[in-house]
N, C-alpha and C. Protein backbone atom coordinates (compact mmCIF):
# COMPACT_ATOMS: atom_id res chain seq x y z
N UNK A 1 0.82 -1.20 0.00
CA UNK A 1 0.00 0.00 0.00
C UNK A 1 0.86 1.26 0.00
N UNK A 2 2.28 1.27 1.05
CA UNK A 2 2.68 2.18 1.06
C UNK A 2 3.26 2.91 -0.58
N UNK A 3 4.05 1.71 -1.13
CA UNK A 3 4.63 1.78 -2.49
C UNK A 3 3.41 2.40 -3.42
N UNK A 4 2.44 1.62 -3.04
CA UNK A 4 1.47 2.94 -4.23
C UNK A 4 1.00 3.89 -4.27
N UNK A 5 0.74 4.29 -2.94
CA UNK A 5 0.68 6.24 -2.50
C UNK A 5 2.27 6.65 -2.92
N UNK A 6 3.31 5.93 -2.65
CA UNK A 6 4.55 6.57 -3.05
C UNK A 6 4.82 7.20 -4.59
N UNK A 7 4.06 6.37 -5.44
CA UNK A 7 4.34 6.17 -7.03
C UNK A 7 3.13 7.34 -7.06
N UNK A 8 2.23 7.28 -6.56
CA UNK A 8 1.31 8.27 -6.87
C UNK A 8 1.63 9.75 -6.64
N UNK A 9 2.10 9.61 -5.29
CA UNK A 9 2.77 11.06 -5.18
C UNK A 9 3.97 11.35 -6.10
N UNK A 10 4.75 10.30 -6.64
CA UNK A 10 5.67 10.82 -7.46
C UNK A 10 4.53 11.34 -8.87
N UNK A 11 3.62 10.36 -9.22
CA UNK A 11 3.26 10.88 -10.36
C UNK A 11 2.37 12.33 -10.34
N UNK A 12 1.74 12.96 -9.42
CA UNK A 12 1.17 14.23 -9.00
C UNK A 12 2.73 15.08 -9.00
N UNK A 13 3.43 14.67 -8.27
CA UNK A 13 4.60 15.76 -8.53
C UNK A 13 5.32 16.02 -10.30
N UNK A 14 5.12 14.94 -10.49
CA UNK A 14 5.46 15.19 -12.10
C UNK A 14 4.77 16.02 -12.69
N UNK A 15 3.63 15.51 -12.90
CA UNK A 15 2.30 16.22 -13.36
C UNK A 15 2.39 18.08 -12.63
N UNK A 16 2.54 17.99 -11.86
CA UNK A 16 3.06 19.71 -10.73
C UNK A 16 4.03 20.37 -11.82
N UNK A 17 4.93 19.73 -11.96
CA UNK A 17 6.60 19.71 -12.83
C UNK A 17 6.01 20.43 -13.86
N UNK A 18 5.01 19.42 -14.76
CA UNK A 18 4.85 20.18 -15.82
C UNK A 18 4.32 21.10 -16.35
N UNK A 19 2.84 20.98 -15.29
CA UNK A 19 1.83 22.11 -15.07
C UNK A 19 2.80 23.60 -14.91
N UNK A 20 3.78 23.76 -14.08
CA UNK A 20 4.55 24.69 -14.00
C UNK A 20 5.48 25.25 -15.10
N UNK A 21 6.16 24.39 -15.49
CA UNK A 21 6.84 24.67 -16.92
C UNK A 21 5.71 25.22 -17.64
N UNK A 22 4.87 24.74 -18.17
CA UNK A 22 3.66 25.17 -19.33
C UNK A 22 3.41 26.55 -18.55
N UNK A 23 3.37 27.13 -17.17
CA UNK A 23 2.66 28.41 -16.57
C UNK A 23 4.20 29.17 -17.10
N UNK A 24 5.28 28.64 -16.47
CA UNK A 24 6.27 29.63 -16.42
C UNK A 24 6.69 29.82 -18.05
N UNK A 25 6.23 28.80 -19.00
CA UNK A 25 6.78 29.56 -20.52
C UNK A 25 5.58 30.64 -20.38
N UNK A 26 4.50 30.46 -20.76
CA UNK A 26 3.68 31.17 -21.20
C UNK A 26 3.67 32.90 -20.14
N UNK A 27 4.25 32.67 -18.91
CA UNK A 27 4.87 33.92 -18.00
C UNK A 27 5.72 34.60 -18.81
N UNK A 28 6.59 34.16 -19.61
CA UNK A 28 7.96 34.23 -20.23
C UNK A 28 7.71 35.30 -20.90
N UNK A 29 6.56 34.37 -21.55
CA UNK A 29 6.06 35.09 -23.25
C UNK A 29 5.26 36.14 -23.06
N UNK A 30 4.87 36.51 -22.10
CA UNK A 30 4.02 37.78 -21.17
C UNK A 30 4.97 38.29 -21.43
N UNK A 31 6.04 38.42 -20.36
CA UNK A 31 7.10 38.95 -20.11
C UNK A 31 7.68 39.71 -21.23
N UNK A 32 7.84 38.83 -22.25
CA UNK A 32 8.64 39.36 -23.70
C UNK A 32 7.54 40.40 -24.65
N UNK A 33 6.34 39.91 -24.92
CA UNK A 33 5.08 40.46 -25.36
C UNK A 33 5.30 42.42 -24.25
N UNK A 34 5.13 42.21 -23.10
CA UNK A 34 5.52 43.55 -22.33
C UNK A 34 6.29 44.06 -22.80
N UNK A 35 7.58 43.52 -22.77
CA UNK A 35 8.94 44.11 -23.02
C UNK A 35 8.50 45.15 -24.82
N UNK A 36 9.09 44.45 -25.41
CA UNK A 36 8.22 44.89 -27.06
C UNK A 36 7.16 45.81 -27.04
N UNK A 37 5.99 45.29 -26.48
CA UNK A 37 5.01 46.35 -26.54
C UNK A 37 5.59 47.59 -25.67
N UNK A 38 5.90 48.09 -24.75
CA UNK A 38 6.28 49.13 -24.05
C UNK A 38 7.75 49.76 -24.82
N UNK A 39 8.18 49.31 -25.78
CA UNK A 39 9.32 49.80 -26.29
C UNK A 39 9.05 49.99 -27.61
N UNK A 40 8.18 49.55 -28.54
CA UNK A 40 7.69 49.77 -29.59
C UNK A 40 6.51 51.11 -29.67
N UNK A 41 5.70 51.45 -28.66
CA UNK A 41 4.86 52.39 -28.43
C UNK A 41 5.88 53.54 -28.18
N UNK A 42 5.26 54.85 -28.51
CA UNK A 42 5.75 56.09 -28.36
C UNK A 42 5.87 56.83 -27.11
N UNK A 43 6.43 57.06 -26.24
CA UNK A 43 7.81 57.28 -26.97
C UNK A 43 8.81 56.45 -27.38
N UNK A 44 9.99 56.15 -28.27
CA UNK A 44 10.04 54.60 -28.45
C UNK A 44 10.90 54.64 -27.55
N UNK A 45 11.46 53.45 -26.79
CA UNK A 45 12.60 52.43 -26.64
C UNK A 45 12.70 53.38 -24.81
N UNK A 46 12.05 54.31 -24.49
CA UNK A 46 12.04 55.00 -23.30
C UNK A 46 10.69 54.30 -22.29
N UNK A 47 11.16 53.93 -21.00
CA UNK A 47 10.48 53.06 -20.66
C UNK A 47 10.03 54.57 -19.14
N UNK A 48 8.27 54.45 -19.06
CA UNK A 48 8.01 55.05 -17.31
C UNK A 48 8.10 54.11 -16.90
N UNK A 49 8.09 54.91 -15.31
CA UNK A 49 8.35 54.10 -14.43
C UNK A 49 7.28 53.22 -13.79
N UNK A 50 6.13 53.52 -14.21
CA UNK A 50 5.04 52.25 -14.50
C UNK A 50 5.66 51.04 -15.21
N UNK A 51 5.53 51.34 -15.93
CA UNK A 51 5.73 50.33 -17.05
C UNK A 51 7.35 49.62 -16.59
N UNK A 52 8.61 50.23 -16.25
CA UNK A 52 9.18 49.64 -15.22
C UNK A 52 9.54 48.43 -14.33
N UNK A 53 8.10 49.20 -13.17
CA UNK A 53 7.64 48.47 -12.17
C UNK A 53 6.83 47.36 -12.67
N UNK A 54 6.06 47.21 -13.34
CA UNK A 54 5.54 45.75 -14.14
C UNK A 54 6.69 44.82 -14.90
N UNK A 55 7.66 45.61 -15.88
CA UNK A 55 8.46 44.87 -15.67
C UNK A 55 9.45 44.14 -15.12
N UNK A 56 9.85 44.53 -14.11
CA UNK A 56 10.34 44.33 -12.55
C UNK A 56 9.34 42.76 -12.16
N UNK A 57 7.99 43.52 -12.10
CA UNK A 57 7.28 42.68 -11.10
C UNK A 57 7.35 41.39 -11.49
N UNK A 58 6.81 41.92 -13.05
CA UNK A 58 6.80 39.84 -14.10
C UNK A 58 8.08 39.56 -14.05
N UNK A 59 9.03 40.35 -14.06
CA UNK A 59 10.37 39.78 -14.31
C UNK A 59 10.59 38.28 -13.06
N UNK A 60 10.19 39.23 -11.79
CA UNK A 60 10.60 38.65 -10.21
C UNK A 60 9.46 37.43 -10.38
N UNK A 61 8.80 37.63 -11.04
CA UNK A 61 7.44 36.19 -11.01
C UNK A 61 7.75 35.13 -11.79
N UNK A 62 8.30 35.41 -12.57
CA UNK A 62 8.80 34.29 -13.54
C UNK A 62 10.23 33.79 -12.53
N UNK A 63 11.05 34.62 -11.66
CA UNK A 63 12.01 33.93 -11.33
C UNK A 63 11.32 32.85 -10.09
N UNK A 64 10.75 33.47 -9.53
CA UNK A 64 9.85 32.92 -8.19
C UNK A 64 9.24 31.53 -9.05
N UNK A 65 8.72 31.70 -9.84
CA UNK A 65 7.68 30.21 -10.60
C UNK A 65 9.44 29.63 -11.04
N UNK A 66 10.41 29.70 -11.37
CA UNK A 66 11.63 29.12 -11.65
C UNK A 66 12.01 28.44 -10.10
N UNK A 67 12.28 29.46 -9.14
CA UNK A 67 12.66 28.42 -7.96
C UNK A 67 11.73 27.58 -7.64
N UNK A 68 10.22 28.05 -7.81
CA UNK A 68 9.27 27.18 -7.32
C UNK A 68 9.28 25.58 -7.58
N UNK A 69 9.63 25.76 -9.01
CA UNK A 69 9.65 24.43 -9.82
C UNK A 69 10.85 23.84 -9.33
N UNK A 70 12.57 24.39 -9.14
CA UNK A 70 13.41 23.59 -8.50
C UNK A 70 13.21 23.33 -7.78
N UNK A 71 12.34 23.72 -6.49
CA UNK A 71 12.15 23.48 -5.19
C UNK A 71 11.67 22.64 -5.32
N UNK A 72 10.41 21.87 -6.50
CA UNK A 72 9.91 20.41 -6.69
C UNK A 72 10.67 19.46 -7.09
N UNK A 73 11.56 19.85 -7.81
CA UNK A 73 12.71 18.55 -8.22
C UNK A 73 13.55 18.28 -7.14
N UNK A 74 14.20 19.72 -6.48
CA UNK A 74 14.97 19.14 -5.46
C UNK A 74 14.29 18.42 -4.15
N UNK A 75 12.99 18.91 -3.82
CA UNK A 75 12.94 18.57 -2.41
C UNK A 75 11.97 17.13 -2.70
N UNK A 76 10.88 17.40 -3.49
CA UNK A 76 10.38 16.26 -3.78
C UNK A 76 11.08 15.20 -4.50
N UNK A 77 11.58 15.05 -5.38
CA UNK A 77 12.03 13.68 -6.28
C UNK A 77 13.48 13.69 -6.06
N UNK A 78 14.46 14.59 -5.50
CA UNK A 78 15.48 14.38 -5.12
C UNK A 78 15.81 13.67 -3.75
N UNK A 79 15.09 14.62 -2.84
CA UNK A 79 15.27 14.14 -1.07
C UNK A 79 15.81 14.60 -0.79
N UNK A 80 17.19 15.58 -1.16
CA UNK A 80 18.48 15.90 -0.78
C UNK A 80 18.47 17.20 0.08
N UNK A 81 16.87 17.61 0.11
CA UNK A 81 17.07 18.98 0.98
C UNK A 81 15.45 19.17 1.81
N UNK A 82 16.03 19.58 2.77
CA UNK A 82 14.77 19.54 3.97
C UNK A 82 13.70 20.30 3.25
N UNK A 83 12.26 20.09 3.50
CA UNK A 83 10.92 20.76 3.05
C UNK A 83 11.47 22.61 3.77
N UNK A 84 11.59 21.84 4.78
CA UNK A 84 11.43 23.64 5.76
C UNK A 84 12.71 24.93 4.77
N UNK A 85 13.76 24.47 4.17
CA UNK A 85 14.66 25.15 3.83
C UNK A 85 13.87 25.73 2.62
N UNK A 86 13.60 24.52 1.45
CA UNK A 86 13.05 25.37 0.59
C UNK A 86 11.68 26.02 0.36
N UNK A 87 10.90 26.10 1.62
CA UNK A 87 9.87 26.92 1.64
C UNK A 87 10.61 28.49 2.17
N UNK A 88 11.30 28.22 3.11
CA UNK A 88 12.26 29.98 3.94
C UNK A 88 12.84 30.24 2.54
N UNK A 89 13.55 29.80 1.60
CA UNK A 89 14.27 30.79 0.55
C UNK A 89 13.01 30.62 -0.72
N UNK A 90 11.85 30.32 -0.90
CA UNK A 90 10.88 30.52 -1.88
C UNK A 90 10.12 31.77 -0.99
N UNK A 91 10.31 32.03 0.00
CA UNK A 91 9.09 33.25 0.78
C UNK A 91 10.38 34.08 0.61
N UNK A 92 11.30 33.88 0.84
CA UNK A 92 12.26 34.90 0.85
C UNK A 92 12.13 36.03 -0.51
N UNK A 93 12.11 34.97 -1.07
CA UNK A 93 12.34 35.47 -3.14
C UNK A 93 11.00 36.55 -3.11
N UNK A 94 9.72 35.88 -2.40
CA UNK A 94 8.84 36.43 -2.80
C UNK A 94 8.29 37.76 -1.94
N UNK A 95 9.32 37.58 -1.07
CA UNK A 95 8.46 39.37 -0.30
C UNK A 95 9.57 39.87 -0.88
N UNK A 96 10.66 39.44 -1.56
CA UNK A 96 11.82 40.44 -2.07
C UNK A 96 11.29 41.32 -3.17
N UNK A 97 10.31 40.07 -4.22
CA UNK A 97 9.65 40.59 -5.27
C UNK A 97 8.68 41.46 -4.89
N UNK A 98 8.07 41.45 -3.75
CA UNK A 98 7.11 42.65 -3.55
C UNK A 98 7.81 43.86 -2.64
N UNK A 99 9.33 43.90 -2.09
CA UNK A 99 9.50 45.01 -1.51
C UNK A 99 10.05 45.50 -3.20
N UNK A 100 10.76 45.03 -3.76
CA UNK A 100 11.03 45.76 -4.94
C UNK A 100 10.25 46.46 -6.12
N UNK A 101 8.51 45.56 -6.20
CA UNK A 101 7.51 46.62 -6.90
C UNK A 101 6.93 47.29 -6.07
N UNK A 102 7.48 48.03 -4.42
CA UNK A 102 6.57 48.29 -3.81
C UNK A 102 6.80 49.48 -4.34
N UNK A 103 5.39 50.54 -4.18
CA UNK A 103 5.14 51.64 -4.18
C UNK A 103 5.31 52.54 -2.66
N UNK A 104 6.31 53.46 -3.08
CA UNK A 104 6.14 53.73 -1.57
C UNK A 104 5.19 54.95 -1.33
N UNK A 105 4.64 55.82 -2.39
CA UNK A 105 4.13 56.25 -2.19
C UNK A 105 2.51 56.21 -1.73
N UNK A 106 2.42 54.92 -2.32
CA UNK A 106 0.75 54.63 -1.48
C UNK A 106 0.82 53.37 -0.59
N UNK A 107 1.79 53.13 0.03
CA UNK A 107 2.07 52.34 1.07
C UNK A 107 2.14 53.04 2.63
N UNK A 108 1.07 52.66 3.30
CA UNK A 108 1.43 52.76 4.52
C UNK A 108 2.52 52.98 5.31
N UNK A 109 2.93 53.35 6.47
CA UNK A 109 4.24 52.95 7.43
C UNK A 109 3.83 51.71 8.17
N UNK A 110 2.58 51.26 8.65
CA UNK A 110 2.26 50.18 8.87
C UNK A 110 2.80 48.83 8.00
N UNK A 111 2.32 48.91 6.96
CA UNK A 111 2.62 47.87 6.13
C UNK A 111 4.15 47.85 5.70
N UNK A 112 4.32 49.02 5.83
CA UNK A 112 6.45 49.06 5.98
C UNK A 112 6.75 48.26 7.08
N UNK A 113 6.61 48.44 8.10
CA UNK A 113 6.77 48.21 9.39
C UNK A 113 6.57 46.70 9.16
N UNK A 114 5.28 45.55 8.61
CA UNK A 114 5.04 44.17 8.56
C UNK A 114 5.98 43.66 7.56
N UNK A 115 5.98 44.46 6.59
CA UNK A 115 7.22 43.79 5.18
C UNK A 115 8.49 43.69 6.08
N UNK A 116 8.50 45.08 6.96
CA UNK A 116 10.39 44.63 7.38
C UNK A 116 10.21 43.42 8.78
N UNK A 117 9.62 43.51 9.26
CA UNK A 117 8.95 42.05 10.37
C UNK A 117 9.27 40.63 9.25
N UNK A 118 8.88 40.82 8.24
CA UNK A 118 8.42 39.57 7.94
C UNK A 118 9.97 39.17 7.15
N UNK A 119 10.43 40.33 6.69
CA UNK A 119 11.92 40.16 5.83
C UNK A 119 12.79 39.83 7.40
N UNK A 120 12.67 40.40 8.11
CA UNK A 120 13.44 40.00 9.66
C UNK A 120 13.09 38.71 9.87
N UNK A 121 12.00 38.06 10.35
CA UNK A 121 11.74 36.98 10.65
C UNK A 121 12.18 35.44 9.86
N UNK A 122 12.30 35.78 8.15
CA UNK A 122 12.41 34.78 7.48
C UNK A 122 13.95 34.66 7.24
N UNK A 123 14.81 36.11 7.07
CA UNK A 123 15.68 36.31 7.08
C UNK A 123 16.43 35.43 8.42
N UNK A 124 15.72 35.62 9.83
CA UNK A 124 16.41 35.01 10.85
C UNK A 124 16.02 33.63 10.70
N UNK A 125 15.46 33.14 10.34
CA UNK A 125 14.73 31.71 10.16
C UNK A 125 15.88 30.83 9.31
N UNK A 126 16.16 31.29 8.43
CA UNK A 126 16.78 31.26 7.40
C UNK A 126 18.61 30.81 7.84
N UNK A 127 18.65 31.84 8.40
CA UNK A 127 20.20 31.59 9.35
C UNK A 127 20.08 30.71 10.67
N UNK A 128 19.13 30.28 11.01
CA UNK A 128 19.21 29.73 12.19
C UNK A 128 18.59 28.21 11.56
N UNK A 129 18.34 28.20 10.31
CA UNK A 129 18.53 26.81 10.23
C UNK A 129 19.49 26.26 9.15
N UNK A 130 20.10 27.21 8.64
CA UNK A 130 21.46 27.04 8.24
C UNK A 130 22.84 26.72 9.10
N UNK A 131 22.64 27.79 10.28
CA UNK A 131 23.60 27.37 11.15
C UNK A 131 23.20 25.94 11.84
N UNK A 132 22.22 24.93 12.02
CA UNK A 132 21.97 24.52 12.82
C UNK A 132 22.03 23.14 11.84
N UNK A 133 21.78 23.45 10.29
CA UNK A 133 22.68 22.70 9.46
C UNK A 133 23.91 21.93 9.95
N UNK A 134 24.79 23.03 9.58
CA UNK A 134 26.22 23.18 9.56
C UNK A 134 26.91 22.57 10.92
N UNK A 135 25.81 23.19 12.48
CA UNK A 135 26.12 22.41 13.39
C UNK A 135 26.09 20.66 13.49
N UNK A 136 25.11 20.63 12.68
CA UNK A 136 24.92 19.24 12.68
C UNK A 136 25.59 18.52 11.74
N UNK A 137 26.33 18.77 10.60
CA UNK A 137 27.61 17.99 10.16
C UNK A 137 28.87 18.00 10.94
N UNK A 138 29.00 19.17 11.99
CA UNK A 138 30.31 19.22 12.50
C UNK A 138 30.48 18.09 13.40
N UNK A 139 28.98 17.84 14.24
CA UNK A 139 29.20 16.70 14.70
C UNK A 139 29.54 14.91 14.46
């Protein structure tokens, strides 16, 4: 019984694998479709800083759906790396991607105040189970 929930979960993770590839090309092709269109429109080849910040944002989304998907090969069908590690550096990527399209002008100090909490918290999370890694090969 166990062996066939095993094969099953491998085959849902595959199926995950690919579902993702097919999201992250077609992200890609967003991505490139943006790029072109915002540089082909007038004024040419001069980008605002709207237009910018979207490219920024898709840029950081397509990288985020990229780790997402290694994070399935490595942690699922590899084994070679703890669940908890690659969820702390996939949240990491992703409040990075939103302090970098943040707007600061219609952003709160509140919500400043939770982004840097939450970049603190994962950030310390992050080192304290790296070090605790590292402790545990020394032994």
């Amino acid at each position: 019984m166990f062996s066939i929930l095993k094969k099953f979960e491998k085959l849902m993770i595959q199926t995950l694998m690919v579902m993702m590839a097919i999201v992250l090309l077609l992200a890609t092709l967003d991505l490139a479709w943006l790029i072109i269109k915002d540089i082909t429109t007038s004024p040419y080849v001069i980008l605002s800083v709207d237009e910018l910040l979207d490219i920024f944002g898709l840029f950081m989304l397509v990288l985020i759906g990229i780790e997402l998907l290694e994070t399935i090969m490595k942690t699922y069908i590899t084994q070679d790396q703890p669940h908890y590690e690659v969820v702390l550096s996939v949240a990491l990527i992703a409040i990075a991607r939103k302090v970098i399209i943040l707007d600061l002008k219609e952003v709160d100090s509140l919500i400043l105040i939770g982004i840097a909490s939450i970049v603190f918290a994962l950030t310390a999370g992050y080192f304290l189970m790296k070090r605790s890694r590292s402790y545990d090969r020394k032994e």
